[in-house]
N, C-alpha and C. Protein backbone atom coordinates (compact mmCIF):
# COMPACT_ATOMS: atom_id res chain seq x y z
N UNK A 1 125.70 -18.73 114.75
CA UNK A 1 124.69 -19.67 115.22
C UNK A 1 124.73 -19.72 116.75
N UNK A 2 123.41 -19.84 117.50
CA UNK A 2 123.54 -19.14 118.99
C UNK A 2 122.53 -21.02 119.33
N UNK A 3 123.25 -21.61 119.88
CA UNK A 3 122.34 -22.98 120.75
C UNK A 3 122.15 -22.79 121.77
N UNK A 4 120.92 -22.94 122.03
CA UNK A 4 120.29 -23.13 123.55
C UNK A 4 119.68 -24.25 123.51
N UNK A 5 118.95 -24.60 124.95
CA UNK A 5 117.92 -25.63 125.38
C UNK A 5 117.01 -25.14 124.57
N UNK A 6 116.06 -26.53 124.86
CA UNK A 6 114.68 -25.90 124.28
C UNK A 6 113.72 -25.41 125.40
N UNK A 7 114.44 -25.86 126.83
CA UNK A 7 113.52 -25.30 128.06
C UNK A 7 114.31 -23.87 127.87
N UNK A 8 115.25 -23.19 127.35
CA UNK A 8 115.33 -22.36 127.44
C UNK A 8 114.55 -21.25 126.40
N UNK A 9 114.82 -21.88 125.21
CA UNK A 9 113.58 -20.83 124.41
C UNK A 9 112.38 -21.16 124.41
N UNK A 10 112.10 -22.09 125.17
CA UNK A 10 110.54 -22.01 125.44
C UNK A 10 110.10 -20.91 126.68
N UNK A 11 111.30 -20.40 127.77
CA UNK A 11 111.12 -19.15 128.16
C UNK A 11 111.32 -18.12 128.04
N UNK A 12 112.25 -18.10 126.76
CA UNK A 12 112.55 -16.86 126.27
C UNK A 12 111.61 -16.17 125.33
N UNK A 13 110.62 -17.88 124.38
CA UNK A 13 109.41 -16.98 123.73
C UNK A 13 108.25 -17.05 124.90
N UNK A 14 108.12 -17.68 125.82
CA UNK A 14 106.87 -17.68 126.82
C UNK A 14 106.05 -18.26 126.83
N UNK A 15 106.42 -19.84 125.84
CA UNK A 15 105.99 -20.94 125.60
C UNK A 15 106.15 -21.76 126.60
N UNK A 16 105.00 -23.12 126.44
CA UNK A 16 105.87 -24.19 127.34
C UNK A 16 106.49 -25.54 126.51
N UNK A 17 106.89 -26.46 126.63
CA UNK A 17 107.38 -27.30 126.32
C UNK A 17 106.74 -27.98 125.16
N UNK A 18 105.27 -28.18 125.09
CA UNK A 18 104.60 -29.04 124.52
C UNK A 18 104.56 -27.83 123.25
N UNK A 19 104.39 -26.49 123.31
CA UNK A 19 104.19 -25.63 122.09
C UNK A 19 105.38 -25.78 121.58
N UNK A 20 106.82 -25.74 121.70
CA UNK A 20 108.16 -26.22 121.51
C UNK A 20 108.18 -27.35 120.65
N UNK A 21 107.74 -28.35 121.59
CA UNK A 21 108.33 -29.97 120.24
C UNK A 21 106.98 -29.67 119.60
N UNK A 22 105.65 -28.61 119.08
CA UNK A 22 104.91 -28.70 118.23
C UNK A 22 105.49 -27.93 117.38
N UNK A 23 106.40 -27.44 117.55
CA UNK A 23 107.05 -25.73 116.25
C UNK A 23 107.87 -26.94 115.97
N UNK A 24 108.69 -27.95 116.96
CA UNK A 24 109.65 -28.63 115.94
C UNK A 24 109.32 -29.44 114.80
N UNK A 25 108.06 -29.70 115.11
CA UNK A 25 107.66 -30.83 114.64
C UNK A 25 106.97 -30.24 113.06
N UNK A 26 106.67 -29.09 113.43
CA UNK A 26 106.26 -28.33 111.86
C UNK A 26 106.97 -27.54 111.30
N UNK A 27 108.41 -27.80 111.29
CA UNK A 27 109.33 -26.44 111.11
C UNK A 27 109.79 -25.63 111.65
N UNK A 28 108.74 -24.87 112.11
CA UNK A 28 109.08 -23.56 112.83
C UNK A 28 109.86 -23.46 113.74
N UNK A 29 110.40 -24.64 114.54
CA UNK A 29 111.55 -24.64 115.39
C UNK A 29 112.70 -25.59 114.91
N UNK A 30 113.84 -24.63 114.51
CA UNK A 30 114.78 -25.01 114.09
C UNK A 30 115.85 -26.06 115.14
N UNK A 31 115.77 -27.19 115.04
CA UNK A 31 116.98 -27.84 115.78
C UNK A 31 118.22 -28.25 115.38
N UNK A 32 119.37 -28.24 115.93
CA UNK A 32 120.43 -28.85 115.65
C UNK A 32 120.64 -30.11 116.98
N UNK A 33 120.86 -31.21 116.57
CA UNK A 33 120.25 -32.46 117.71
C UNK A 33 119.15 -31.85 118.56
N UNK A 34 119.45 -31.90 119.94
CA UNK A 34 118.67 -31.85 120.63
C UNK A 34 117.94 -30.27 121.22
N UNK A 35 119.16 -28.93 120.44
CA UNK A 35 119.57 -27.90 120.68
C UNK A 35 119.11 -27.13 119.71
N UNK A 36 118.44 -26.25 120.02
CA UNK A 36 117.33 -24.78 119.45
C UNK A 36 118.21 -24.14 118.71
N UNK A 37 118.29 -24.05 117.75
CA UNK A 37 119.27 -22.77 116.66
C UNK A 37 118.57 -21.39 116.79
N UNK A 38 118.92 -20.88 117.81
CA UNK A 38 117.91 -19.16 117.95
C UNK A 38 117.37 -18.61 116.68
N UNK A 39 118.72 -18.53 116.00
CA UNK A 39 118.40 -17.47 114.93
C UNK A 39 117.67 -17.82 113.95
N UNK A 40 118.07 -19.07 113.27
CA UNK A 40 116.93 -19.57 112.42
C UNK A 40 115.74 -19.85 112.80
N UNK A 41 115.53 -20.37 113.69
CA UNK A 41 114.22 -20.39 114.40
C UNK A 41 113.60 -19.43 114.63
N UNK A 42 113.87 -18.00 114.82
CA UNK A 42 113.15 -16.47 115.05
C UNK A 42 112.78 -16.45 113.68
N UNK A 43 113.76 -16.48 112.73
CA UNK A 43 113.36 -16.21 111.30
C UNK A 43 112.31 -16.85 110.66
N UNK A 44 112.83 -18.38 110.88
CA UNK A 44 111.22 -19.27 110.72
C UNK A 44 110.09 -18.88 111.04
N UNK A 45 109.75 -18.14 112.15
CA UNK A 45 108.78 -17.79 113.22
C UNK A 45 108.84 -16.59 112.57
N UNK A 46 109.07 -15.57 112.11
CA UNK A 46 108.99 -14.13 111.47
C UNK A 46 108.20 -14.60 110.33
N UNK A 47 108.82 -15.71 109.17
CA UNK A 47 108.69 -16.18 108.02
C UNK A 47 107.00 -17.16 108.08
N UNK A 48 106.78 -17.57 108.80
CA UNK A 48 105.34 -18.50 108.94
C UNK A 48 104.21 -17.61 109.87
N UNK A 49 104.42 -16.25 109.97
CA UNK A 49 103.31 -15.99 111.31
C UNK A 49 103.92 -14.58 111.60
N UNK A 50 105.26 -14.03 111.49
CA UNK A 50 105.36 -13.03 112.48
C UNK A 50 105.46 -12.15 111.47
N UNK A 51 106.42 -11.66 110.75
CA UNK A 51 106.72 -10.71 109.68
C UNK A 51 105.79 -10.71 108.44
N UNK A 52 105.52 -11.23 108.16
CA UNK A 52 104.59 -11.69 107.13
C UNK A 52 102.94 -11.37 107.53
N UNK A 53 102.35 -10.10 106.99
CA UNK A 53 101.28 -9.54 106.89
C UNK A 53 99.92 -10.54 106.61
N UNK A 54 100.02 -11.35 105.52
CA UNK A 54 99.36 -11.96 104.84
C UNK A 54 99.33 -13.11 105.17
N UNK A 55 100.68 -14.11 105.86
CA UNK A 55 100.03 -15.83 106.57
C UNK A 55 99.42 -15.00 107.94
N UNK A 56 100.12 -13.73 109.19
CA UNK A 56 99.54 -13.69 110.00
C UNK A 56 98.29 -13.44 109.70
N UNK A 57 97.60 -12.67 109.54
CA UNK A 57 96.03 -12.38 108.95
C UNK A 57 95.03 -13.99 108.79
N UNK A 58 95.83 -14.76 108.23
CA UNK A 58 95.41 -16.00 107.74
C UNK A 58 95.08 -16.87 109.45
N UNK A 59 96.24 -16.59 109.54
CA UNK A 59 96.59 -17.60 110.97
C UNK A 59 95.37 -16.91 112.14
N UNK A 60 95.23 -15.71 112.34
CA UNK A 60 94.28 -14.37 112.75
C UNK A 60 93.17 -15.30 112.53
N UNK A 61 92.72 -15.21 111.77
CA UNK A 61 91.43 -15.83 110.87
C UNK A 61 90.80 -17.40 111.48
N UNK A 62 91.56 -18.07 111.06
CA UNK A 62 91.88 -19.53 111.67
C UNK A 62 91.25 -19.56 112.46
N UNK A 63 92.10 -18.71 113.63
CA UNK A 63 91.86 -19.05 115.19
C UNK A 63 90.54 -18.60 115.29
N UNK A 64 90.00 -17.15 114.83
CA UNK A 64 88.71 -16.91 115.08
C UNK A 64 87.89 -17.62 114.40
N UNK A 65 88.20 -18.68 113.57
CA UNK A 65 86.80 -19.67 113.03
C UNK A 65 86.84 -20.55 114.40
N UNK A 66 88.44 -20.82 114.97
CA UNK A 66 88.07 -22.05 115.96
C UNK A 66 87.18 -21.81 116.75
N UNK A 67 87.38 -20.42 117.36
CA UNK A 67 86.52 -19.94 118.69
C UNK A 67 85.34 -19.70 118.73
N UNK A 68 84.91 -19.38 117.25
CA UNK A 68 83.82 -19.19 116.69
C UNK A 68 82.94 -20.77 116.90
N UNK A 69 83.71 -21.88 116.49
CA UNK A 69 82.72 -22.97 115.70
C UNK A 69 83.61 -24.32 116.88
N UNK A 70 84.04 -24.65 117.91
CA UNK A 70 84.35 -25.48 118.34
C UNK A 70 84.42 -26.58 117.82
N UNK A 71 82.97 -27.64 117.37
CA UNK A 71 83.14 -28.45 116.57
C UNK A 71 83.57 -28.65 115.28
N UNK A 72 84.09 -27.67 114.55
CA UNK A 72 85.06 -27.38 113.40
C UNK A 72 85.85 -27.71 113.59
N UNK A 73 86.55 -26.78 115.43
CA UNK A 73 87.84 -26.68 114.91
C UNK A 73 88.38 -28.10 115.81
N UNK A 74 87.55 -29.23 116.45
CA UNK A 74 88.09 -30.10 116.91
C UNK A 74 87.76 -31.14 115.54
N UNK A 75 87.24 -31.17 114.23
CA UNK A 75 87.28 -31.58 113.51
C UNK A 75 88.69 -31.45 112.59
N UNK A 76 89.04 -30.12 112.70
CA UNK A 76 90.01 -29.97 111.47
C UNK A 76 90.88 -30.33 112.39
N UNK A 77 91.61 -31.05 113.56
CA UNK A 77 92.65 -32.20 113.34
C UNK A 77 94.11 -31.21 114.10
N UNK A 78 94.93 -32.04 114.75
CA UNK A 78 95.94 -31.48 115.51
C UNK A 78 97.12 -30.70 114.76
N UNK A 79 96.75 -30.80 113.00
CA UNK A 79 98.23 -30.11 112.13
C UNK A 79 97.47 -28.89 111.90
N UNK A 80 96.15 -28.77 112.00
CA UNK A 80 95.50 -27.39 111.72
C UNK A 80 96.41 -26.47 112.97
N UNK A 81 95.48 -27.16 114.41
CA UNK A 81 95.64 -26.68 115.61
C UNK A 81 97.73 -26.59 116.02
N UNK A 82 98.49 -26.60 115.22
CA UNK A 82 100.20 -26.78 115.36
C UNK A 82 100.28 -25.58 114.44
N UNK A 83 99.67 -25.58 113.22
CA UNK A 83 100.27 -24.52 111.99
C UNK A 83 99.89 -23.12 112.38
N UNK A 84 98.84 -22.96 113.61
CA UNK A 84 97.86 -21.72 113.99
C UNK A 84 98.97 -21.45 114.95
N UNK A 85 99.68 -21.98 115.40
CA UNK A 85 100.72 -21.13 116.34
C UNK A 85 101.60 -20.60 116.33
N UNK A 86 101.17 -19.02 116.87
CA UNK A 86 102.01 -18.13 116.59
C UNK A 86 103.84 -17.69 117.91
N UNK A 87 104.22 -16.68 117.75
CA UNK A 87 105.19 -16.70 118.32
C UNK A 87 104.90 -16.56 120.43
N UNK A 88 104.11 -15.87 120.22
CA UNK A 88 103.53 -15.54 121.74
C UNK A 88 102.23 -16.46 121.95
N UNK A 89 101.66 -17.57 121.41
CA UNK A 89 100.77 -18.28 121.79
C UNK A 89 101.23 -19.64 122.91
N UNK A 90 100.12 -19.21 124.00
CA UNK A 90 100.29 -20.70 124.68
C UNK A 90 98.99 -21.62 125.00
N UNK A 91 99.23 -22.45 123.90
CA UNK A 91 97.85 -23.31 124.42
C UNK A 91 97.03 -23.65 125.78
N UNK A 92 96.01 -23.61 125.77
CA UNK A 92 95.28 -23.68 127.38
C UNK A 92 95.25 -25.02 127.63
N UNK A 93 95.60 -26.02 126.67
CA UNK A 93 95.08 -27.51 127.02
C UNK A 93 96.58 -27.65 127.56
N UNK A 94 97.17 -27.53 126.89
CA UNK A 94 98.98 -28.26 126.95
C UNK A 94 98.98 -27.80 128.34
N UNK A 95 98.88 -26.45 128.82
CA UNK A 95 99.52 -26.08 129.99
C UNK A 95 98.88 -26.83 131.26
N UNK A 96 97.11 -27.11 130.87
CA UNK A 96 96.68 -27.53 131.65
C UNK A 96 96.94 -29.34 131.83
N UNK A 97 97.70 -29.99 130.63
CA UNK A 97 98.18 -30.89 130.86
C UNK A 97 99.55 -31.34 131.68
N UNK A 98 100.36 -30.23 131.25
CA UNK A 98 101.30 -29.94 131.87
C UNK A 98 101.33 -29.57 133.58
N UNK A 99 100.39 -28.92 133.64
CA UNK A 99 99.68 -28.75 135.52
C UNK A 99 99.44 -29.84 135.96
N UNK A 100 98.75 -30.82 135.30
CA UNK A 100 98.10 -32.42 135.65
C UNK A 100 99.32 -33.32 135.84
N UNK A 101 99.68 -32.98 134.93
CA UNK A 101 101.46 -33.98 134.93
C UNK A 101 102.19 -33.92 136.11
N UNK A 102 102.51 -32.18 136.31
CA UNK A 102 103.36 -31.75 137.30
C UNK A 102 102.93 -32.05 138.83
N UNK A 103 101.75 -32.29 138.89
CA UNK A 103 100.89 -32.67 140.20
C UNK A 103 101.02 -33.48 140.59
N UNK A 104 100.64 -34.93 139.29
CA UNK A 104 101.05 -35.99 139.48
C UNK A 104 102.16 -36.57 140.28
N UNK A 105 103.20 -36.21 139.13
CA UNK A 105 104.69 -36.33 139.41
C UNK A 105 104.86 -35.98 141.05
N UNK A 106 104.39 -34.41 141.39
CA UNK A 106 104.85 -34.45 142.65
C UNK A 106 104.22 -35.50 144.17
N UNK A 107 102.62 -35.12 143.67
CA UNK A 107 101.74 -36.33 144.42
C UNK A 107 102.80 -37.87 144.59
N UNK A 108 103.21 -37.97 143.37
CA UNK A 108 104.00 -39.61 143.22
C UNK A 108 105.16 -39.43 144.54
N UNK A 109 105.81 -38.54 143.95
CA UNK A 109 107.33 -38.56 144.56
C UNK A 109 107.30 -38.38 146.26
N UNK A 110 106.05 -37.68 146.58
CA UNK A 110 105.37 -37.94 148.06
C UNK A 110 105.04 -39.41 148.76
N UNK A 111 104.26 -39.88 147.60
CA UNK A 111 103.52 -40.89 148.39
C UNK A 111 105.39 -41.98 148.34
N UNK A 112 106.32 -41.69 147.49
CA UNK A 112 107.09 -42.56 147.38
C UNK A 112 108.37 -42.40 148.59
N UNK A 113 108.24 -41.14 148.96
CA UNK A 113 109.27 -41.23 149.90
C UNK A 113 109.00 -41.50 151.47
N UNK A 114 107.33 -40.85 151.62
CA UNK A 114 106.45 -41.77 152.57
C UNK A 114 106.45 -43.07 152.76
N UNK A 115 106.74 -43.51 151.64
CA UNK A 115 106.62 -45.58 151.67
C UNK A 115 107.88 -45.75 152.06
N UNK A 116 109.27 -44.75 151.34
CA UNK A 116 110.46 -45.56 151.63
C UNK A 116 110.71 -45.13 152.96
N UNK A 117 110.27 -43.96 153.98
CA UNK A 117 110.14 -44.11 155.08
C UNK A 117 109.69 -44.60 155.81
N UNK A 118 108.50 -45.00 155.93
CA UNK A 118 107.72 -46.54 156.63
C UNK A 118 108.31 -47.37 156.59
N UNK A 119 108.96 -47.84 155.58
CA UNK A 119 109.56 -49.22 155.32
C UNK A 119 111.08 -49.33 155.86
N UNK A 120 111.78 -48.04 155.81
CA UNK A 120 112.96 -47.88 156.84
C UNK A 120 112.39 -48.43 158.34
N UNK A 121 111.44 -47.43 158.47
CA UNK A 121 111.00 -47.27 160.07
C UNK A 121 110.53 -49.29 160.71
N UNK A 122 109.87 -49.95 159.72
CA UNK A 122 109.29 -51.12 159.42
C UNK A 122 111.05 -52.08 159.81
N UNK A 123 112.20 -51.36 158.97
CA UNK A 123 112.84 -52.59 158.96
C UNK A 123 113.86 -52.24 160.49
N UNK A 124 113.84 -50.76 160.75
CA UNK A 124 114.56 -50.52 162.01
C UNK A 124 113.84 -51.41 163.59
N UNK A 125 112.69 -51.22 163.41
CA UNK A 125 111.43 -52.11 164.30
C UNK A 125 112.10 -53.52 164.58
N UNK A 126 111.85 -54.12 163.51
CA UNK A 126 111.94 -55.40 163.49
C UNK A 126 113.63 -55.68 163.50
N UNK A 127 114.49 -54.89 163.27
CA UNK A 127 116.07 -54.99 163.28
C UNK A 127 116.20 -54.95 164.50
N UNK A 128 115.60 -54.32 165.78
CA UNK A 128 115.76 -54.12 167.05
C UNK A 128 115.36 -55.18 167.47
N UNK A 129 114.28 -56.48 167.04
CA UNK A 129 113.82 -57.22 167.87
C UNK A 129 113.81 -58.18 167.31
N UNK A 130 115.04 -58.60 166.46
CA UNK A 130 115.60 -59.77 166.33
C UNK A 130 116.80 -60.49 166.84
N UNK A 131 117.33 -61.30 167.00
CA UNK A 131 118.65 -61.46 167.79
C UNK A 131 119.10 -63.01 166.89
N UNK A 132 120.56 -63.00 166.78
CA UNK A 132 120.97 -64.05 166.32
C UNK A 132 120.54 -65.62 166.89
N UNK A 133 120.65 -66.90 165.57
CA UNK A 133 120.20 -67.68 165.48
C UNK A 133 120.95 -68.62 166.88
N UNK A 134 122.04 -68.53 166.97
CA UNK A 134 122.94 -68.86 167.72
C UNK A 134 122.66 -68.52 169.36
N UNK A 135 122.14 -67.53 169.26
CA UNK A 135 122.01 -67.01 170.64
C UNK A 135 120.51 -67.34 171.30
N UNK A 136 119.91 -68.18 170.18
CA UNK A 136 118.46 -68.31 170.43
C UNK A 136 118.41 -69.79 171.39
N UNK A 137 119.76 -70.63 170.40
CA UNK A 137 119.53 -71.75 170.41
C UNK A 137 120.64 -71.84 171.87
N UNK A 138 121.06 -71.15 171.90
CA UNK A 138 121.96 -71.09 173.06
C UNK A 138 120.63 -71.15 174.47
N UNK A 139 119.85 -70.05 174.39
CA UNK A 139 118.78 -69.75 175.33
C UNK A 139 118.12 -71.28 175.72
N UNK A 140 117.93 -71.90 174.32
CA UNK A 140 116.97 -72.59 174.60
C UNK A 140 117.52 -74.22 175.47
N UNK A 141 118.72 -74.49 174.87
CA UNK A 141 119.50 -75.04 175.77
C UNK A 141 119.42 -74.88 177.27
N UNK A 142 119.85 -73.65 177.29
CA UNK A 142 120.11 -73.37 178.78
C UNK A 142 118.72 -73.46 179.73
N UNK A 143 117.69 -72.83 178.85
CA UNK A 143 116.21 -73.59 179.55
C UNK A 143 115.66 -74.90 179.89
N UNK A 144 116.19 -75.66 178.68
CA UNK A 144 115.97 -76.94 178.66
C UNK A 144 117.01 -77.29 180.09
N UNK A 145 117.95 -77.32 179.79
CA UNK A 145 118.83 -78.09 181.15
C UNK A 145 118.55 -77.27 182.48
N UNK A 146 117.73 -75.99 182.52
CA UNK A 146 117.44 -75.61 183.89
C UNK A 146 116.00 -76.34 184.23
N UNK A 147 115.29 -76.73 183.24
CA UNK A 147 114.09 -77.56 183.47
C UNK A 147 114.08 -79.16 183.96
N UNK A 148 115.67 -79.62 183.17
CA UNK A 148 115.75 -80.47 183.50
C UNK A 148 116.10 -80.76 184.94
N UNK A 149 117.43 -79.94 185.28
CA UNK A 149 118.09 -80.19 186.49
C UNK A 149 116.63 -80.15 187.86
N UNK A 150 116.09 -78.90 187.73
CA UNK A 150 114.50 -78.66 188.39
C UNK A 150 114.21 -80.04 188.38
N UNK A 151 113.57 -80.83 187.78
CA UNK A 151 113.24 -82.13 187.61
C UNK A 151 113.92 -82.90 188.27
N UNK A 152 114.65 -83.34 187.77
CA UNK A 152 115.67 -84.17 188.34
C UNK A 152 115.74 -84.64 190.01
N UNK A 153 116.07 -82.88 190.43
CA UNK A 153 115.59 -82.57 192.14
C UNK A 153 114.33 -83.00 192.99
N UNK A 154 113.40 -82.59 192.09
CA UNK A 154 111.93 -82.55 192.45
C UNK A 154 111.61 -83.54 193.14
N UNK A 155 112.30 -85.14 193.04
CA UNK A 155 111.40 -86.72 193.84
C UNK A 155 111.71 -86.58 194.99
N UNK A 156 113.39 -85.72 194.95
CA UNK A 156 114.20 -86.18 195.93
C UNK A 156 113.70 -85.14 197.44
N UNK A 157 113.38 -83.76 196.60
CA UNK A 157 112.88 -82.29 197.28
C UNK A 157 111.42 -83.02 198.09
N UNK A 158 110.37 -83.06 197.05
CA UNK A 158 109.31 -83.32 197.93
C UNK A 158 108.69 -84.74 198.36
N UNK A 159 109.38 -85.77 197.90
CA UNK A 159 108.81 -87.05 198.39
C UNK A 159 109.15 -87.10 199.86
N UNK A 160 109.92 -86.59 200.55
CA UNK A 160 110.18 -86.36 202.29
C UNK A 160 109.05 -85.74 203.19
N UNK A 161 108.85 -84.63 202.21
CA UNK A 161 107.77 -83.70 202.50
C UNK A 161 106.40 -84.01 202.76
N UNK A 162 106.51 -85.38 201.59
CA UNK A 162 104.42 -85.51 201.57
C UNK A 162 105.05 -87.19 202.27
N UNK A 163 105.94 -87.52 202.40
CA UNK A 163 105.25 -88.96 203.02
C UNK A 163 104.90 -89.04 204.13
N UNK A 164 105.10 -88.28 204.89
CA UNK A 164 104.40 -88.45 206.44
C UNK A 164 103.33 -88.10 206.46
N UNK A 165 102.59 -87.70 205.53
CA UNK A 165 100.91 -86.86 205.72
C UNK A 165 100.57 -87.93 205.08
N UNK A 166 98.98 -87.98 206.07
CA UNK A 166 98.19 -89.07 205.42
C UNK A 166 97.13 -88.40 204.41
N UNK A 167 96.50 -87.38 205.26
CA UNK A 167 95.86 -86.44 204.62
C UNK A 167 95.64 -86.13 202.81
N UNK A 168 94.68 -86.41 202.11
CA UNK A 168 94.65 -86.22 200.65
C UNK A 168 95.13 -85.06 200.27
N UNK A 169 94.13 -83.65 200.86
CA UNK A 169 94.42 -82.06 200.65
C UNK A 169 95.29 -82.21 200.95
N UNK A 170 95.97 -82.18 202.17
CA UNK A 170 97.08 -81.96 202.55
C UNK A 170 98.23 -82.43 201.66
N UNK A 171 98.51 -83.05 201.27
CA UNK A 171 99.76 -83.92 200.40
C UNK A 171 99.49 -82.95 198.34
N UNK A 172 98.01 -82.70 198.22
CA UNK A 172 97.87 -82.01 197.10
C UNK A 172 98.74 -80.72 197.14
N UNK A 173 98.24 -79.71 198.37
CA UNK A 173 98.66 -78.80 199.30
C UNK A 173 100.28 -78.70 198.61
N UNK A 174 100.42 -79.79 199.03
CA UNK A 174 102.08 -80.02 199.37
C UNK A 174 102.57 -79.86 197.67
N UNK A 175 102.05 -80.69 197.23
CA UNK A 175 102.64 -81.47 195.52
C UNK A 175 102.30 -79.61 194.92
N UNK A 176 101.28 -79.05 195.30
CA UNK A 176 100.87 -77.68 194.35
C UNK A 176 102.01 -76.44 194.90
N UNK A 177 102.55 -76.41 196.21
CA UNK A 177 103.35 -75.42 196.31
C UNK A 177 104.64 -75.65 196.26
N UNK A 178 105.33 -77.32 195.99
CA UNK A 178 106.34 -77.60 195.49
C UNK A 178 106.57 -77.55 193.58
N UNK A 179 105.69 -77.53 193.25
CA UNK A 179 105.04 -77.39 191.55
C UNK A 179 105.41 -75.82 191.68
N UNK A 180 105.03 -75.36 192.36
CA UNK A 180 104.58 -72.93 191.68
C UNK A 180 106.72 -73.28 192.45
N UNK A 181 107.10 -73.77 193.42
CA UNK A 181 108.47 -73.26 193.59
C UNK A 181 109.51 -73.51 192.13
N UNK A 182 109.24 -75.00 191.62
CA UNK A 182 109.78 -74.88 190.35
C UNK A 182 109.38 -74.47 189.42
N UNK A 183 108.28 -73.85 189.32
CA UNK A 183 108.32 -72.28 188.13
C UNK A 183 108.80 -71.56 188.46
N UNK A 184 108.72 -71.00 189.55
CA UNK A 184 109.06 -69.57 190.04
C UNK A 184 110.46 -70.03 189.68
N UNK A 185 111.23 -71.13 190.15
CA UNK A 185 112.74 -71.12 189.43
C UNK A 185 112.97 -71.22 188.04
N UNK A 186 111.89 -71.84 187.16
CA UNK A 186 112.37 -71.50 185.72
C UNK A 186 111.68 -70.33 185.42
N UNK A 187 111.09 -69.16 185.81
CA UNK A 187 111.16 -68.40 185.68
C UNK A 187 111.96 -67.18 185.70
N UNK A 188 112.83 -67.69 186.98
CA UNK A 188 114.27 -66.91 187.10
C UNK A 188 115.16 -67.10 185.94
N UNK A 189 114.94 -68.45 186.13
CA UNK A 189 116.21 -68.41 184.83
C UNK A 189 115.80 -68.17 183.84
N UNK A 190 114.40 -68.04 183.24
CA UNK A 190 114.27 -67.30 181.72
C UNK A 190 114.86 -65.96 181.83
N UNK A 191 114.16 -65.54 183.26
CA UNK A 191 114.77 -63.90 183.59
C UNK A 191 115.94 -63.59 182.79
N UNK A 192 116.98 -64.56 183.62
CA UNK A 192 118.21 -63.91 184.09
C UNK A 192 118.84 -64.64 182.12
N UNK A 193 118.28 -65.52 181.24
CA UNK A 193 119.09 -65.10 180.17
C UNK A 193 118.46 -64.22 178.85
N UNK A 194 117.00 -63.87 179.31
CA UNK A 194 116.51 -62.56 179.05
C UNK A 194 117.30 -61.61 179.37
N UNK A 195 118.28 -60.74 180.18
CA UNK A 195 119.01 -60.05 180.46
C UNK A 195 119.90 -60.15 180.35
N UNK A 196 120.71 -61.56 179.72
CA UNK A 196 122.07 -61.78 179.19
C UNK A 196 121.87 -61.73 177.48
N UNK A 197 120.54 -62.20 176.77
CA UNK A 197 120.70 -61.80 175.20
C UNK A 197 120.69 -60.32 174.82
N UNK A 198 120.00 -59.57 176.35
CA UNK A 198 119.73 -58.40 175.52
C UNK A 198 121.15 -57.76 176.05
N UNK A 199 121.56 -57.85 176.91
CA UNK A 199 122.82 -57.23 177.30
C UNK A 199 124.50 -57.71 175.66
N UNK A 200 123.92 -58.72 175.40
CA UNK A 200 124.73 -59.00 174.38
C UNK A 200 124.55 -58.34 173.26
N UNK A 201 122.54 -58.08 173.03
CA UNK A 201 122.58 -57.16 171.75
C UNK A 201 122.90 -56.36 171.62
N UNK A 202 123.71 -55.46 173.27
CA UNK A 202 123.26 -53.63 173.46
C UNK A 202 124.84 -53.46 172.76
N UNK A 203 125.51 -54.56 173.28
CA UNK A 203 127.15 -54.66 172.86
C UNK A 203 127.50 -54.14 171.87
C-alpha cells in the first residue's frame, strides 16, 4: 500500500483538487483518512472508466450527449457530471473556479498586508508625536508660573513708565509695547521647554 497527498495525486493524474474530493466522493478515489491509497485507487479508476471497454464507451457517450444537448446535461444533476470522470479529465468549471479562488485569496492577502502596513506606518506617526502625561503637565505648570511671575512684574515694570505722560496715545503706546514685551517673554519660555520635552523624548 503506497500513501500520498491528495495534492499529490491530483498531480500525478493531472487533476485538480476539486476532480479529487469528486472521485472520493464516488469511489473512485480510494482514501485511507486523509491519504490517497495509489494502488487501489488506479484500480478503481481502471475498474469504472479505464480498463473496461464497455463503462468507457458508456462514459464516451455521456459526455458527447452533454456537449451535444447543454440543457440535458445541466439537467441530469452533479452525480451524472462526477460518474463521467475519467482518469485524465479536468473539468473547465472547477479549474476556472479554482483561478477565481486563487485570485481572490491573493487580491485579499495584498490588500491585507497593505492595511497592516498603513496602520504600522499610522501608529509609528502618532508614536513620534506623543509625549508622556507627566511631562505635559510638567510644561504646563511651568507656563502657568512663567505667566504668572510676567504678571506679577508688569504694575511694578510699567506704571513708572506711563505716569508721567499725560498724553492718551501716548500712555496706549506705552501699555501696547509693554503687553508684545511680555509675550515675547512667554514665548521664550514656551520655546525653551519645547526644546527640553523634545530633548527628553530623543533620550
Amino acid at each position: 500500500m503506497t500513501l500520498i497527498t491528495q495534492a499529490e495525486f491530483a498531480r500525478r493524474m493531472g487533476w485538480n483538487r476539486s476532480s479529487v474530493n469528486r472521485g472520493a466522493k464516488t469511489g473512485r478515489i480510494v482514501l485511507v483518512g486523509k491519504l490517497v491509497d495509489l494502488e487501489a485507487s488506479e484500480a478503481q479508476l481502471r475498474a469504472t472508466g479505464g480498463e473496461r471497454p464497455d463503462v468507457a464507451e458508456r462514459f464516451a457517450s455521456e459526455r458527447a450527449a452533454s456537449a451535444a444537448s447543454p440543457a440535458s446535461a445541466s439537467a441530469s444533476g452533479s452525480s451524472s457530471a462526477s460518474s463521467s470522470l475519467g482518469a485524465g479529465d479536468t473539468p473547465s468549471k472547477p479549474e476556472a473556479e479554482d483561478r477565481v479562488g486563487n485570485s481572490y485569496q491573493a487580491a485579499r492577502a495584498v490588500k491585507e498586508k497593505y492595511g497592516a502596513l498603513k496602520a504600522k506606518a499610522d501608529y509609528e506617526q502618532q508614536i513620534a508625536h506623543l509625549i508622556p502625561r507627566e511631562d505635559v503637565d510638567a510644561a504646563l505648570r511651568f507656563l502657568g508660573a512663567a505667566l504668572r511671575s510676567a504678571m506679577d512684574v508688569f504694575p511694578d515694570q510699567t506704571a513708572p513708565v506711563v505716569a508721567p505722560v499725560t498724553d492718551l496715545n501716548e500712555i496706549h503706546s506705552l501699555l501696547s509695547e509693554a503687553c508684545r514685551n511680555v509675550l515675547a517673554n512667554i514665548d521664550d519660555a514656551i520655546a525653551r521647554q519645547q526644546a527640553a520635552l523634545t530633548a527628553g523624548g530623543g533620550a
